[in-house]
Protein backbone atom coordinates (compact mmCIF):
# COMPACT_ATOMS: atom_id res chain seq x y z
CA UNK A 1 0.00 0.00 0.00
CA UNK A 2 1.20 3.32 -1.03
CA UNK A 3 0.97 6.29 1.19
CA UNK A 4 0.97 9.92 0.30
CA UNK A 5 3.35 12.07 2.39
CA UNK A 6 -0.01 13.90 3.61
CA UNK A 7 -1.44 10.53 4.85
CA UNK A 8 1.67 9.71 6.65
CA UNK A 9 1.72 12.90 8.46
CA UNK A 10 -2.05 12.38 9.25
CA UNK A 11 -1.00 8.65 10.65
CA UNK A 12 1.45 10.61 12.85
CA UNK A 13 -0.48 13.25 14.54
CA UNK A 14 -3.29 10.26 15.23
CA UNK A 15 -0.29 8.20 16.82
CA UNK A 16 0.76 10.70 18.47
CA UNK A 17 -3.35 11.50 19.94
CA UNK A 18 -3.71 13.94 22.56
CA UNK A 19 -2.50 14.83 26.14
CA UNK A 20 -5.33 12.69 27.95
CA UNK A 21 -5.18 9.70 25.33
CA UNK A 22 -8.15 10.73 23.97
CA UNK A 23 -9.15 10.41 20.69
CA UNK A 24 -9.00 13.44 18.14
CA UNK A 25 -11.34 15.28 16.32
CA UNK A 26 -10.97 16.57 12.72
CA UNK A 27 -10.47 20.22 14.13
CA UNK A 28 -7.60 18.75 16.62
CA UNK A 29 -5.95 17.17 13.81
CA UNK A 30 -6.05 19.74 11.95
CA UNK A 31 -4.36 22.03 14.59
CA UNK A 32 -1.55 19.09 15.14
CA UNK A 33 -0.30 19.43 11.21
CA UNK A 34 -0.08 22.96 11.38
CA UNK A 35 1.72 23.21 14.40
CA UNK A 36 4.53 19.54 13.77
CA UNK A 37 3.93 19.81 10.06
CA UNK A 38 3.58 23.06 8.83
CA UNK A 39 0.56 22.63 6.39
CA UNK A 40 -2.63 23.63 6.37
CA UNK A 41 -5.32 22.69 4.52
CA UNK A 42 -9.51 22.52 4.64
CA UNK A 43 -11.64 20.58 6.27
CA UNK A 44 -13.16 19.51 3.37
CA UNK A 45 -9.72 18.51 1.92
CA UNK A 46 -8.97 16.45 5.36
CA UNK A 47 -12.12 14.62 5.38
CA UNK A 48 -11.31 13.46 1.39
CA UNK A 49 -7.74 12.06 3.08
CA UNK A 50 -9.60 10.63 6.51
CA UNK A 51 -11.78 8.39 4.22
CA UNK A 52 -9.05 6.91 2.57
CA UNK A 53 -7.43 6.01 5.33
CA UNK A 54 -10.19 4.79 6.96
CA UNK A 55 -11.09 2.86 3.50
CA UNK A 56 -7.29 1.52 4.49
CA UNK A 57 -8.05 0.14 7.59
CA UNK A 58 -5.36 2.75 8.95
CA UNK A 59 -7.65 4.78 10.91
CA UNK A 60 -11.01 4.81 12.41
CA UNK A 61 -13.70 7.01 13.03
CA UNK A 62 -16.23 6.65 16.18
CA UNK A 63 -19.71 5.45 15.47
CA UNK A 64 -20.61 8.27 18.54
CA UNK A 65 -19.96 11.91 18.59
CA UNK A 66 -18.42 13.69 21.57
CA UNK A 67 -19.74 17.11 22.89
CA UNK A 68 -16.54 19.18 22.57
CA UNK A 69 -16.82 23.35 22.72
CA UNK A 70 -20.11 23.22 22.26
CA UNK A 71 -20.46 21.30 19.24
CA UNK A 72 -20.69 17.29 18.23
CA UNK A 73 -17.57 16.07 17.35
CA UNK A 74 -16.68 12.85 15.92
CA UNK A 75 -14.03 11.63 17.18
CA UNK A 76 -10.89 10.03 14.93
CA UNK A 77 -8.11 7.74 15.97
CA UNK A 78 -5.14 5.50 13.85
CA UNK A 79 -6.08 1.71 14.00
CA UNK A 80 -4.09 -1.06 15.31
CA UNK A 81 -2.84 -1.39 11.65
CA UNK A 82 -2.37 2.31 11.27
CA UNK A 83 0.23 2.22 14.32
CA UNK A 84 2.05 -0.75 12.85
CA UNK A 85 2.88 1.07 9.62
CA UNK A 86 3.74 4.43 11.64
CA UNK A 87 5.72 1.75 13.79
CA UNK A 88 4.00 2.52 17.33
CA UNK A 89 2.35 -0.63 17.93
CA UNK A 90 3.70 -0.50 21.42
């Protein structure tokens, strides 16, 4: 499976989740790529990346949504497989 640089950086910021081990939302990603990556980019542009990882099997996205600043979130995290390839199955 190939992977564009983009998705790999995606795959990082999801290993790399937040503070609390909690999982991410798009907005939260988002922020992480800006800040260890230095790109931005649209939601709409992120969400055409997040299904094909997801399509992948290299990251998931919660049936629920989370109430996070006011809002439903859903709530994104890299799969057991996604962490193998980013090599942090630990």
């Amino acid at each position: 499976m190939r992977l564009t640089n983009k998705q790999l950086q995606i795959l990082d910021i999801l290993c790399d989740g937040n503070e609390d081990n909690s999982p991410m939302d798009i907005g939260q990603l988002l922020e992480g790529l800006e800040s260890k990556h230095s790109w931005r980019t649209t939601k709409q542009s992120m969400q055409f990346s997040i299904r094909a990882l997801i399509k992948h099997g290299l990251m998931t996205k919660a049936e629920d949504r989370e109430l996070r600043d006011s809002r439903l979130r859903v709530l994104l995290a890299a799969s057991d497989l996604g962490r193998i390839v980013m090599g942090r199955n630990e």
